[in-house]
N, C-alpha and C. Protein backbone atom coordinates (compact mmCIF):
# COMPACT_ATOMS: atom_id res chain seq x y z
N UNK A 1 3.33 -12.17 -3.67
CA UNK A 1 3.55 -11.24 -4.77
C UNK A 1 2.83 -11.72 -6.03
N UNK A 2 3.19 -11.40 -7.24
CA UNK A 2 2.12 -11.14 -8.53
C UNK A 2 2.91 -12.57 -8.67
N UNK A 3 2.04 -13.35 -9.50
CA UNK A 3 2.18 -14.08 -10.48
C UNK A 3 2.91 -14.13 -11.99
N UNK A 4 4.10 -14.52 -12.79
CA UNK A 4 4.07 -14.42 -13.86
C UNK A 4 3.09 -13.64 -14.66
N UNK A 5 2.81 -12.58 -15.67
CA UNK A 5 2.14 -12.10 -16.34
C UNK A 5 1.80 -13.42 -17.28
N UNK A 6 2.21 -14.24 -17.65
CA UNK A 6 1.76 -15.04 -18.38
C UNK A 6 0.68 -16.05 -18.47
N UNK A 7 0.80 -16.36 -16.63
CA UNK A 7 -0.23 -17.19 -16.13
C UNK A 7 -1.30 -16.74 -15.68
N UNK A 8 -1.53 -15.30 -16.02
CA UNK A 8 -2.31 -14.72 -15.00
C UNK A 8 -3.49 -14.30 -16.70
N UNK A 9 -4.90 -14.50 -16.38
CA UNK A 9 -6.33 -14.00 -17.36
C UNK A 9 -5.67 -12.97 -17.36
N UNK A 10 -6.78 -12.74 -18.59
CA UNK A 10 -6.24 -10.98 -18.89
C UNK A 10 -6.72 -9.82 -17.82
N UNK A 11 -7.83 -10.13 -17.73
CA UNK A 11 -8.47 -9.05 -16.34
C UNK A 11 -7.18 -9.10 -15.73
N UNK A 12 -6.55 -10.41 -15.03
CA UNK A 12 -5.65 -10.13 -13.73
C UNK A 12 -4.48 -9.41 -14.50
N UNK A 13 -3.95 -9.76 -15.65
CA UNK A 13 -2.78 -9.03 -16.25
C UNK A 13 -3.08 -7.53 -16.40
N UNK A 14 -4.46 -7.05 -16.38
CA UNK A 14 -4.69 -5.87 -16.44
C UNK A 14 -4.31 -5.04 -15.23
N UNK A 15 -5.00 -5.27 -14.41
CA UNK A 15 -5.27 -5.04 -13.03
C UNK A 15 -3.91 -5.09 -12.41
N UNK A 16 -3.02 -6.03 -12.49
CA UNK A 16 -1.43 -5.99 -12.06
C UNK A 16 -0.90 -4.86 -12.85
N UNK A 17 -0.62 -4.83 -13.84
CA UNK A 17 -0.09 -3.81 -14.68
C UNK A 17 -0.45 -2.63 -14.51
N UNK A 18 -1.79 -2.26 -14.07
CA UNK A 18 -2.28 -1.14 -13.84
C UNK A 18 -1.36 -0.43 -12.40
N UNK A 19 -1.66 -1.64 -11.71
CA UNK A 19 -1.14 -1.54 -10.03
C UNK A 19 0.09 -0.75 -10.31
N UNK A 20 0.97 -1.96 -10.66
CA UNK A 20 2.51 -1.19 -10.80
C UNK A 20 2.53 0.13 -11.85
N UNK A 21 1.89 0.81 -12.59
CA UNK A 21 1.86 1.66 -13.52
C UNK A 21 1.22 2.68 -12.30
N UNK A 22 0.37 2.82 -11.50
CA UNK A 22 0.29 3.61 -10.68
C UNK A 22 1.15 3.94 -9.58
N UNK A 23 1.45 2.94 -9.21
CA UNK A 23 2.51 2.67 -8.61
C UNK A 23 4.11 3.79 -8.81
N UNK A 24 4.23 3.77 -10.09
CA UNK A 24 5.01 4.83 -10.38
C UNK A 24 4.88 5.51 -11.27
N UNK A 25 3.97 5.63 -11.98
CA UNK A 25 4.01 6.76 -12.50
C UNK A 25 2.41 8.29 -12.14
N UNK A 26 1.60 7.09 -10.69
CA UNK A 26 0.68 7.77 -10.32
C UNK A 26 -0.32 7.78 -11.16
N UNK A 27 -2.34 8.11 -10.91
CA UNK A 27 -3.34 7.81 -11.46
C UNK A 27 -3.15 8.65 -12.63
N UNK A 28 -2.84 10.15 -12.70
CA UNK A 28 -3.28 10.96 -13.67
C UNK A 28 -2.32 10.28 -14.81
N UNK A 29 -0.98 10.16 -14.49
CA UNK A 29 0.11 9.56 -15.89
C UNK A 29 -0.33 8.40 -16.00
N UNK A 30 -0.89 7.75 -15.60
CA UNK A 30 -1.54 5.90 -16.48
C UNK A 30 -2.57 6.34 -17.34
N UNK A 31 -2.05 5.97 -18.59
CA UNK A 31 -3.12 6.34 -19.48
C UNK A 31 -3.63 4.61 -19.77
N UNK A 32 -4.72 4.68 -20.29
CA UNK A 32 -5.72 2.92 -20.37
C UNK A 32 -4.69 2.74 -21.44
N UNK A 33 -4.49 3.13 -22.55
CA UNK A 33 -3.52 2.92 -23.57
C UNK A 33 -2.24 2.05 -23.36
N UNK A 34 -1.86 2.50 -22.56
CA UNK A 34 -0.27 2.49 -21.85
C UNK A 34 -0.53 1.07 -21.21
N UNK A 35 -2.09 0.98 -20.33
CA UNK A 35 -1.76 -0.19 -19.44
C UNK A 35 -2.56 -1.63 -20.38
N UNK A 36 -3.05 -0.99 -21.41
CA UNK A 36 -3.34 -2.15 -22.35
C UNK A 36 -2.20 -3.06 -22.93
N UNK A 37 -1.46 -1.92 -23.29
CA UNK A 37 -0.20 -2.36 -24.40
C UNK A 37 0.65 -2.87 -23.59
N UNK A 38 1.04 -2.82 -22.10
CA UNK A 38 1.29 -3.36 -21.30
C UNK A 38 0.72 -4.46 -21.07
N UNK A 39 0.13 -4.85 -20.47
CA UNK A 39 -0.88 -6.29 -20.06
C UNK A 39 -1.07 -7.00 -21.20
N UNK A 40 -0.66 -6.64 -22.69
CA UNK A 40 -0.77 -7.58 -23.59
C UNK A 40 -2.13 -7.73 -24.03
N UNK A 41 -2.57 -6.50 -23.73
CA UNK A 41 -4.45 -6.80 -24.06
C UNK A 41 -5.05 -5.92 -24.75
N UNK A 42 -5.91 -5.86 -25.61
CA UNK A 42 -6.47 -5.06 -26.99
C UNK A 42 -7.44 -4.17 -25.60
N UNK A 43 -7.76 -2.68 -26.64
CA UNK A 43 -8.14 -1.70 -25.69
C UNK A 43 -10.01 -2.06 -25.17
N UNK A 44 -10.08 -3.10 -25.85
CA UNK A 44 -11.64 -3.77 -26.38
C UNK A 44 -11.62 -4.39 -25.13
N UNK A 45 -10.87 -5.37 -24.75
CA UNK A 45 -10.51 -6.46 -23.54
C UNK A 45 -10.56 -5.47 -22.17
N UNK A 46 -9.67 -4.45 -22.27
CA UNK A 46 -9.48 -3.62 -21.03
C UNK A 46 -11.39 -2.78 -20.82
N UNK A 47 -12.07 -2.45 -21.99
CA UNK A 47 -13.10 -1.94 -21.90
C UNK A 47 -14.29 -2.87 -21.59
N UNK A 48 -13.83 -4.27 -21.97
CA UNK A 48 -15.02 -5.69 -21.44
C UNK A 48 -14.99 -5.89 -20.12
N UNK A 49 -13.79 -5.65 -19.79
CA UNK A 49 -13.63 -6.42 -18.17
C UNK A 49 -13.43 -5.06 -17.40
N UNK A 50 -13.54 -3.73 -17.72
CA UNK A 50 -13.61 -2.64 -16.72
C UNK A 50 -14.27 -1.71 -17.86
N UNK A 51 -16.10 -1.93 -18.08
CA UNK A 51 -16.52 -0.48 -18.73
C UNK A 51 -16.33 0.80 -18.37
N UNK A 52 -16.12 1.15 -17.08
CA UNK A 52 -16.13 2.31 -16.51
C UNK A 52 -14.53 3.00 -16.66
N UNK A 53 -13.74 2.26 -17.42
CA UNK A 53 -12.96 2.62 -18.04
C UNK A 53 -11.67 3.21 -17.03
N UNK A 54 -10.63 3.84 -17.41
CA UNK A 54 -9.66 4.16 -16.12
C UNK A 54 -9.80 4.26 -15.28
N UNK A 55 -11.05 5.07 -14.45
CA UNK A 55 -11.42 4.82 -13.18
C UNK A 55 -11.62 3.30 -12.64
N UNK A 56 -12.41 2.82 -13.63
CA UNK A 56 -12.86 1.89 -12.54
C UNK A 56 -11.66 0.21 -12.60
N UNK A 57 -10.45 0.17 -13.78
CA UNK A 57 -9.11 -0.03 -13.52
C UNK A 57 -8.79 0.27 -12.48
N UNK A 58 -8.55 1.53 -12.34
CA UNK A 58 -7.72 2.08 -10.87
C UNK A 58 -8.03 1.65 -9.95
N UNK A 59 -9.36 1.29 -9.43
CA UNK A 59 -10.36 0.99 -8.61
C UNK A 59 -9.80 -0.72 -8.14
N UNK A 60 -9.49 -1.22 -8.99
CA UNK A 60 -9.32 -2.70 -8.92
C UNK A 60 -7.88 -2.85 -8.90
N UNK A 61 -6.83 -2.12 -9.66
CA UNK A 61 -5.52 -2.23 -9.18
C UNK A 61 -5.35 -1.57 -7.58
N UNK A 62 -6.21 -0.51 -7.67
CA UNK A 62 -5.48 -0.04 -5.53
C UNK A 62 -5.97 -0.96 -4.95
N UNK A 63 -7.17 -1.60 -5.16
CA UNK A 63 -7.85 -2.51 -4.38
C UNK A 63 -6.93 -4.35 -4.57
N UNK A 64 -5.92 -4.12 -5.50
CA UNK A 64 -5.18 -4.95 -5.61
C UNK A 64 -3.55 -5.16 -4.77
N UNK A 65 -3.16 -3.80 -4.84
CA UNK A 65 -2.37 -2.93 -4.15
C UNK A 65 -2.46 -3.66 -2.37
N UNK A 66 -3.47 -2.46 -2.30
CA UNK A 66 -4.15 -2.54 -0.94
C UNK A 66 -3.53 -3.86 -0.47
N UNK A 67 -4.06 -5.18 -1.34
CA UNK A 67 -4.46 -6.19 -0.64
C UNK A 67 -2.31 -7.06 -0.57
N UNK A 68 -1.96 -6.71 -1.46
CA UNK A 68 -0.43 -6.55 -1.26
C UNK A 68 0.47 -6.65 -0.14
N UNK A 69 -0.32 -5.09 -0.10
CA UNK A 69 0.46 -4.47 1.19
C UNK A 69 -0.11 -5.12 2.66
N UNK A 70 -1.56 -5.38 2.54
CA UNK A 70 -2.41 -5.97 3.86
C UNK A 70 -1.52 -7.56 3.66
N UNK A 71 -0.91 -8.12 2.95
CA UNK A 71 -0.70 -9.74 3.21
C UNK A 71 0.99 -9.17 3.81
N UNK A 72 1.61 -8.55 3.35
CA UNK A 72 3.02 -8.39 3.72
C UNK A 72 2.90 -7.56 5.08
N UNK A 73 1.84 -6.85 5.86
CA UNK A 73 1.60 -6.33 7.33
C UNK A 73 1.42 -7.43 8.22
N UNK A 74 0.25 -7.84 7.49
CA UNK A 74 -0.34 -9.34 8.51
C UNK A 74 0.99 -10.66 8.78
N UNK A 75 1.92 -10.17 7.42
CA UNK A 75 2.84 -11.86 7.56
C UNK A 75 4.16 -10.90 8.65
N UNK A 76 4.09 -9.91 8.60
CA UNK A 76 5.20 -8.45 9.22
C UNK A 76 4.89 -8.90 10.86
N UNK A 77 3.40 -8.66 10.85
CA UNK A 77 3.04 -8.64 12.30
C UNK A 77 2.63 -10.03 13.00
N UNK A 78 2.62 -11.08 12.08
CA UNK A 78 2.39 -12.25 12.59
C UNK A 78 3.16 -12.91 13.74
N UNK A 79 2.91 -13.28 14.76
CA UNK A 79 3.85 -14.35 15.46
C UNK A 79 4.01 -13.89 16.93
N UNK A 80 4.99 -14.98 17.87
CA UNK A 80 5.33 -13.86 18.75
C UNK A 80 6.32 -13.04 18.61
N UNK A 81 6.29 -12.42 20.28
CA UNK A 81 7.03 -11.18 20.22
C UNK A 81 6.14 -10.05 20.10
N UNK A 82 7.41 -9.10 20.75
CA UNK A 82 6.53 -7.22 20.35
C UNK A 82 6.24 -6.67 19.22
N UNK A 83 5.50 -6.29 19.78
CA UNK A 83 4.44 -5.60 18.05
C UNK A 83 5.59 -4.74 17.70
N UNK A 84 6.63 -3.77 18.72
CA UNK A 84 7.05 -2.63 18.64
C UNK A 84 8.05 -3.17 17.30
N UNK A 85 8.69 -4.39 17.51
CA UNK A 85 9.83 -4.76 16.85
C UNK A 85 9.39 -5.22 15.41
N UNK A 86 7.82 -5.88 15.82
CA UNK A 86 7.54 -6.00 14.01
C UNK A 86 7.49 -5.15 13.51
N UNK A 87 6.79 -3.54 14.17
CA UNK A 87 6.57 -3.10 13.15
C UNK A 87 7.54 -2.29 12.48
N UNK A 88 8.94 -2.31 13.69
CA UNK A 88 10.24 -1.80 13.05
C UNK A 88 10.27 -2.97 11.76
N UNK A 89 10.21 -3.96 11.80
CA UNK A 89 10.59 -4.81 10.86
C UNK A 89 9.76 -4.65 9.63
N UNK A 90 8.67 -4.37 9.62
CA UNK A 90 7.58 -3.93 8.71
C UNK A 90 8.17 -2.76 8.24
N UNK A 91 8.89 -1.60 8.80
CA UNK A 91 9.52 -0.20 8.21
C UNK A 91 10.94 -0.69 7.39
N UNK A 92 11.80 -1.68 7.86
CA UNK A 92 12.57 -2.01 7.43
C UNK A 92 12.51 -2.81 5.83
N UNK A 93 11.48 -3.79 5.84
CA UNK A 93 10.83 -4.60 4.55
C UNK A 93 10.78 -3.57 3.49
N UNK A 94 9.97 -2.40 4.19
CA UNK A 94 9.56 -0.83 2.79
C UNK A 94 10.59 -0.42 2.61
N UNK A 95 11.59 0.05 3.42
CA UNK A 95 12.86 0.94 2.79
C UNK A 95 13.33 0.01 1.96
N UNK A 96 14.01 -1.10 2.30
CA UNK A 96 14.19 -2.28 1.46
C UNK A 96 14.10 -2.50 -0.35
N UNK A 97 12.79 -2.45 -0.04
CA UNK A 97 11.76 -2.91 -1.46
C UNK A 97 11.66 -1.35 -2.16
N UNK A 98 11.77 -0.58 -1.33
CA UNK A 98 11.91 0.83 -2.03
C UNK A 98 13.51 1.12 -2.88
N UNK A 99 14.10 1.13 -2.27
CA UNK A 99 15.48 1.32 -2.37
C UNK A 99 15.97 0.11 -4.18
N UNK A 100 15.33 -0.87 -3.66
CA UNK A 100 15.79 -1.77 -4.34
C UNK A 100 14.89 -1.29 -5.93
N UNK A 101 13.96 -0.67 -5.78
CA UNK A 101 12.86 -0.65 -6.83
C UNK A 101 13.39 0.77 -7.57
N UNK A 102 14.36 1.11 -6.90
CA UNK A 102 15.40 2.20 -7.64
C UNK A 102 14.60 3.83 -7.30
N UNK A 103 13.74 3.50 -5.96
CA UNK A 103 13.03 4.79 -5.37
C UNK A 103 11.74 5.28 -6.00
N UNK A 104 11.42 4.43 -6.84
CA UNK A 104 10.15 4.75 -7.47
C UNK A 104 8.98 3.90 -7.30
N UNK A 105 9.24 2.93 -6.50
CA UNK A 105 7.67 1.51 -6.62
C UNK A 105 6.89 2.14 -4.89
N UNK A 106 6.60 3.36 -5.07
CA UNK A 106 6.13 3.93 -3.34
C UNK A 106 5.34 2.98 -3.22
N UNK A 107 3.76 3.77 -2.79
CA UNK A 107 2.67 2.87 -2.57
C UNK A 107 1.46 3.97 -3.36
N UNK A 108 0.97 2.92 -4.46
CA UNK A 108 0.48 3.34 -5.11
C UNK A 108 -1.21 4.04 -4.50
N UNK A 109 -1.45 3.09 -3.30
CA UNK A 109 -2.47 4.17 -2.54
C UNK A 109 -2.67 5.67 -2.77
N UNK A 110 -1.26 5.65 -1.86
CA UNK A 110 -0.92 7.41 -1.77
C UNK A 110 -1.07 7.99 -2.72
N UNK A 111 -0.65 7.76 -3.62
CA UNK A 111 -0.73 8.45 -4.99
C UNK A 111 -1.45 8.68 -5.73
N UNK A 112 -2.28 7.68 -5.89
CA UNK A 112 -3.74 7.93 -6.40
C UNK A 112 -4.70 8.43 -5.12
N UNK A 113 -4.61 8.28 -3.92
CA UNK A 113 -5.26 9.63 -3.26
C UNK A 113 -4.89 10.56 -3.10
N UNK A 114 -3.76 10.82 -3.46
CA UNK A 114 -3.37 12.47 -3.30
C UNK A 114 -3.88 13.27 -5.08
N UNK A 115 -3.77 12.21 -5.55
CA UNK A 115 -4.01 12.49 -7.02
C UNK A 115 -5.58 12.99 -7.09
N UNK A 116 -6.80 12.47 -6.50
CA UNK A 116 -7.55 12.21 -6.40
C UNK A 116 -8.42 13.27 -5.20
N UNK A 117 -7.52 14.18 -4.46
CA UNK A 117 -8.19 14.47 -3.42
C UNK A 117 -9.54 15.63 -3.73
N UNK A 118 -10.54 15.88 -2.76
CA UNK A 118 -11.36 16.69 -3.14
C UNK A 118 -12.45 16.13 -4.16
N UNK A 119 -12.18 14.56 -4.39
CA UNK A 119 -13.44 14.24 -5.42
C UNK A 119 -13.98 13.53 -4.31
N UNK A 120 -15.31 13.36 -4.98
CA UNK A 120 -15.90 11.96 -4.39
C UNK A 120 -16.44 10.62 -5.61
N UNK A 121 -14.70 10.12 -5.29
CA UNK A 121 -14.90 9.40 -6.91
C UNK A 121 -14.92 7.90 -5.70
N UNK A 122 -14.74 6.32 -6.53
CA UNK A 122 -14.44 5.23 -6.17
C UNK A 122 -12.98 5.31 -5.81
N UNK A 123 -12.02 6.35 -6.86
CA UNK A 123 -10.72 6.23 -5.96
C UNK A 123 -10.51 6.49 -4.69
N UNK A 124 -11.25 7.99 -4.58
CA UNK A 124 -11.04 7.75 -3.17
C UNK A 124 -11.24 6.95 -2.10
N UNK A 125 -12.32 6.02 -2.55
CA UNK A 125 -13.52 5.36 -1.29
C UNK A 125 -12.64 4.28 -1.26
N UNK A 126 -11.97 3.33 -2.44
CA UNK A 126 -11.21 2.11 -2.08
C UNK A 126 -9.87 2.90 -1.83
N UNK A 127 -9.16 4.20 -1.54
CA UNK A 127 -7.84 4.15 -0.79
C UNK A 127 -8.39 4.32 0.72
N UNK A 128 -9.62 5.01 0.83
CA UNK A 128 -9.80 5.39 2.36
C UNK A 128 -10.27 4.01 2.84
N UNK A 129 -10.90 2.58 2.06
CA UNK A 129 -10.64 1.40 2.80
C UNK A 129 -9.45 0.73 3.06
N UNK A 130 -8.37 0.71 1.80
CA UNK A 130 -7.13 0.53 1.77
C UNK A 130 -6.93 0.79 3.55
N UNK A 131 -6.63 2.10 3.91
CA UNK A 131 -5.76 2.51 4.97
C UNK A 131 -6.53 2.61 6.27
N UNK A 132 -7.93 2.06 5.94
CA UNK A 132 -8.83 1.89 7.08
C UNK A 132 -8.31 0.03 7.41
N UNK A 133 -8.43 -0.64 6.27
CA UNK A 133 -7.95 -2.00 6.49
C UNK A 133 -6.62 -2.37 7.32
N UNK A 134 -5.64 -1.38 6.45
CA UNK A 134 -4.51 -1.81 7.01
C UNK A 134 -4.12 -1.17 8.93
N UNK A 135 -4.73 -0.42 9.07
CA UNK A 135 -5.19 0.42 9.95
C UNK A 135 -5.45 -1.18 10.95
N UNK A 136 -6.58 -1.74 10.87
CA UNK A 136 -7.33 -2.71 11.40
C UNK A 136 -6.03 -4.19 11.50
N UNK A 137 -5.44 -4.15 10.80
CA UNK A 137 -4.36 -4.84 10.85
C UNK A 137 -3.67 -4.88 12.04
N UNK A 138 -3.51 -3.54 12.03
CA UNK A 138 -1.82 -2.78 13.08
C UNK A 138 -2.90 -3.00 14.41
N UNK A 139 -4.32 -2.65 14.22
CA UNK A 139 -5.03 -2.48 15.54
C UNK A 139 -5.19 -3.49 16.37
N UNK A 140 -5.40 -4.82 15.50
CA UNK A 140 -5.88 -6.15 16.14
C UNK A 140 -4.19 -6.89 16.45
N UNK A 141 -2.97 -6.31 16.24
CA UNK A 141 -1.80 -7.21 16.28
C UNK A 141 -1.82 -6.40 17.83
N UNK A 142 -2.25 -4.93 17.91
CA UNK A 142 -1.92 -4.26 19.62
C UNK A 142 -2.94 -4.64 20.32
N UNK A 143 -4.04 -5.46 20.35
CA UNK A 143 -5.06 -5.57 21.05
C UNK A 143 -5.02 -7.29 21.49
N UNK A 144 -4.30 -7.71 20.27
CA UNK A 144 -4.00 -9.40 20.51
C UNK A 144 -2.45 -9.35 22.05
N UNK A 145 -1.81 -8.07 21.72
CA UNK A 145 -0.67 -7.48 23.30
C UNK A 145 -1.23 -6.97 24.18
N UNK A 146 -2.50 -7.23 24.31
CA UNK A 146 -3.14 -6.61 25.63
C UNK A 146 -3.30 -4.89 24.87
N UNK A 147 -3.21 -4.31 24.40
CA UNK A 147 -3.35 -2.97 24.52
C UNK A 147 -5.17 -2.79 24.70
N UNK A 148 -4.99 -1.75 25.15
CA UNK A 148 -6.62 -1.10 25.50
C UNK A 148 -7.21 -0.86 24.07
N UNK A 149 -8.53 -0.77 23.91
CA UNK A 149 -9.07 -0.77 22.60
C UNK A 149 -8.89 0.85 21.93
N UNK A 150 -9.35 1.82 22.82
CA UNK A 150 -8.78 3.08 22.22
C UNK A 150 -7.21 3.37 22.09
N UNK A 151 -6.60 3.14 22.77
CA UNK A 151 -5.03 3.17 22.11
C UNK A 151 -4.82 2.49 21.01
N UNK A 152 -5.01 0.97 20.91
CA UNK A 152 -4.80 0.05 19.67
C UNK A 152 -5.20 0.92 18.77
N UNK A 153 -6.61 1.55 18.88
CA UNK A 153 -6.93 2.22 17.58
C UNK A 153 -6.25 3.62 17.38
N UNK A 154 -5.67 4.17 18.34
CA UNK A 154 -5.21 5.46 17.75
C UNK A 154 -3.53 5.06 17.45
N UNK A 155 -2.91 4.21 17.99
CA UNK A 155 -1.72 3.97 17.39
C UNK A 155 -1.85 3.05 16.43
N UNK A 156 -2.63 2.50 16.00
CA UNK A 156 -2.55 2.07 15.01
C UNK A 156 -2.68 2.72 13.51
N UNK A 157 -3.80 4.03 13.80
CA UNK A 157 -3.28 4.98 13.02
C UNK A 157 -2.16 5.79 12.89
N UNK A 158 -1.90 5.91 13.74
CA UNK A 158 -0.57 6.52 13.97
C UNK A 158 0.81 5.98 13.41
N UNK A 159 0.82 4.65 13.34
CA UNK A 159 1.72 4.06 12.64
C UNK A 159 1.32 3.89 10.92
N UNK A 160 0.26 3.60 10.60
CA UNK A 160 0.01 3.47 9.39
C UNK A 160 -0.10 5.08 8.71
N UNK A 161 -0.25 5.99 9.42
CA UNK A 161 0.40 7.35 8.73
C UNK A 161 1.54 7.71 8.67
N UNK A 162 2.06 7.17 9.79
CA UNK A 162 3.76 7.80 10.19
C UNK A 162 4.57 6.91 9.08
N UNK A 163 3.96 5.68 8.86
CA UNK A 163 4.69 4.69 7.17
C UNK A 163 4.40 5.26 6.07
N UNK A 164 3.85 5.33 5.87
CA UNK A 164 3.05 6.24 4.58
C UNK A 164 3.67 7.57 4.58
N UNK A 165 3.87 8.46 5.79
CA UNK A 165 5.00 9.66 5.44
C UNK A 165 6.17 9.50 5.06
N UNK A 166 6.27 8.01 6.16
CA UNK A 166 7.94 8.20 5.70
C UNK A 166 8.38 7.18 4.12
N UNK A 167 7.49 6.50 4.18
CA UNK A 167 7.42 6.03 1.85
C UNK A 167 7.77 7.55 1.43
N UNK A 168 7.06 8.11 1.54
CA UNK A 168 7.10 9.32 0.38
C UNK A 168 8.22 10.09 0.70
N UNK A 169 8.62 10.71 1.98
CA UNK A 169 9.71 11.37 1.99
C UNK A 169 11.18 10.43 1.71
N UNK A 170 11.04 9.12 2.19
CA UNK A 170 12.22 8.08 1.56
C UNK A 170 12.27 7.99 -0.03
N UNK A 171 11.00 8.23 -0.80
CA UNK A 171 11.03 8.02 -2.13
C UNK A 171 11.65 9.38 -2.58
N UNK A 172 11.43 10.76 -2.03
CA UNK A 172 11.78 12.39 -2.36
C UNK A 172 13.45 12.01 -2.33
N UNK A 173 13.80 11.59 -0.82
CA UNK A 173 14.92 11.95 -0.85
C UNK A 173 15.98 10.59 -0.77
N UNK A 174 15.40 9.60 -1.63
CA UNK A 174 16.22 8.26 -1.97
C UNK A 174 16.91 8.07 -1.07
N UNK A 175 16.33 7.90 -0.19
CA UNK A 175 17.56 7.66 1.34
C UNK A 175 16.09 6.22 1.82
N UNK A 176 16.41 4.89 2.62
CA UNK A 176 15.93 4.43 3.35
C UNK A 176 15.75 4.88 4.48
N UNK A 177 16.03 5.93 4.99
CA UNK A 177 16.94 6.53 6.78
C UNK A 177 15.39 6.75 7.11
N UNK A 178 14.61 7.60 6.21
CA UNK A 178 13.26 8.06 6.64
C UNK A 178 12.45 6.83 7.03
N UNK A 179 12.23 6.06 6.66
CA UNK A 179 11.65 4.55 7.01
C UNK A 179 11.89 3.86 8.05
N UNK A 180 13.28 3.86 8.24
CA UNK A 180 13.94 3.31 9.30
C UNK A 180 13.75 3.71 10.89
N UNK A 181 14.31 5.36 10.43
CA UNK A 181 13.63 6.43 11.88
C UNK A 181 12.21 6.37 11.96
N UNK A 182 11.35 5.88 10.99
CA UNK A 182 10.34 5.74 11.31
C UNK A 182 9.74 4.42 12.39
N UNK A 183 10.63 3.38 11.63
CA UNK A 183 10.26 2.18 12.37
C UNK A 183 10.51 1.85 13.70
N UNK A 184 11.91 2.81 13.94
CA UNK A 184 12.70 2.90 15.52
C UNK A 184 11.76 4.08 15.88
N UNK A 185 11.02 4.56 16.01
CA UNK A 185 10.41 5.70 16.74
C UNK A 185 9.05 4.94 17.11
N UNK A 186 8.44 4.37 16.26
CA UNK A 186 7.28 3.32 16.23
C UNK A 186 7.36 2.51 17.21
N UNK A 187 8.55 1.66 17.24
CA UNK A 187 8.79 1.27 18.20
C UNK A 187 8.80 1.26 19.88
N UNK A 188 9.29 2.39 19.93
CA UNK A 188 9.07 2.84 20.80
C UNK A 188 8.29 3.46 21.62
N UNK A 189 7.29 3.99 20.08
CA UNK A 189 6.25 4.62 20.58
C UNK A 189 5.38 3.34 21.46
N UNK A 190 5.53 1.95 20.60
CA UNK A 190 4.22 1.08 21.13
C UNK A 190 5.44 0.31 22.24
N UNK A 191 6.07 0.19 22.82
CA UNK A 191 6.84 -0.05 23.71
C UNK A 191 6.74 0.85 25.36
N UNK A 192 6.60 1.74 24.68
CA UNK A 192 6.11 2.61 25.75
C UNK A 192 4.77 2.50 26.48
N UNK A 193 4.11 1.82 25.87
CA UNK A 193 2.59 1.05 26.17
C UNK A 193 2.92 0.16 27.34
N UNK A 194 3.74 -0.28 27.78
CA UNK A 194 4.75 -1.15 28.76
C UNK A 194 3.51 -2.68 28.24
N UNK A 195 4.07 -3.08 27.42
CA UNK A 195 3.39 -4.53 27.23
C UNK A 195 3.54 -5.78 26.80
């Protein structure tokens, strides 16, 4: 997880602050203003270390995000045992951290690509690596279980969308249950792989 804001350069205090500011309140409501006065940093500092200005912030908090969520999959799916059960355990970690974050800390991915859809900006290109990465995650933990290389890859999407639906509908309707049924269905789904 993040570091103290205190110990962290200003770029990184930027870039964190940004994260979690997208995070909940999504790309279009983060204004540079907001995540300056936040991060403790003059609007001069936020414009030295990201000229391209809110975009290219955003760009470096999802890509910060991203990398978040890829260390808490990889440490989810690490070890032995069935993938099926990590990745219930991986659905369980999100409702969790959701619930606890008072239903608002989703995943700031989503949000800035849904925010974002129909352009062809940098937001989109670092969320569609975001979920191509984490994607590659889920793929290489079913291929390290023997799974065949085209299944690994289509359930592995399959799970990294079916999480990502159920964040957002768990965040709509402040219930963990959506996460959970997600993770027990997941389960099963890659269980059914007999492996």
């Amino acid at each position: 997880m993040a570091q103290k804001s205190s110990a962290l350069s200003t770029r990184d205090r930027i870039v964190v602050v940004a994260a979690r500011l997208i995070q909940r309140q999504g790309y279009v409501g983060t204004g540079i203003k907001q995540i300056a006065k936040e991060a403790e940093a003059t609007l001069g500092s936020v414009y030295h270390f990201f000229p391209g200005g809110k975009e290219a912030v955003a760009v470096a908090a999802i890509a910060y995000s991203a990398e978040e969520f890829a260390v808490m999959l990889r440490e989810g799916l690490a070890g032995e045992g069935a993938p099926g059960a990590a990745i219930e355990r991986c659905a369980g970690e999100l409702a969790t951290a959701l619930r606890e974050s008072g239903w608002v800390d989703g995943c700031p991915v989503t949000a800035a690509a849904l925010e974002t859809l129909g352009t062809d900006s940098e937001i989109q290109r670092v969320c569609a690596e975001a979920l191509r990465g984490w994607e590659g995650i889920v793929e290489s933990r079913l291929l390290d279980s023997g799974f065949a290389a085209g299944d690994a890859r289509e359930v592995a999407t399959t799970v990294i969308s079916a999480l990502e639906g159920a964040e957002v509908t768990a965040q709509v309707a402040r219930s963990e249950e959506p996460l959970r049924a997600a993770g027990r269905q997941l389960a099963r789904l890659v269980g059914s792989y007999g492996r």
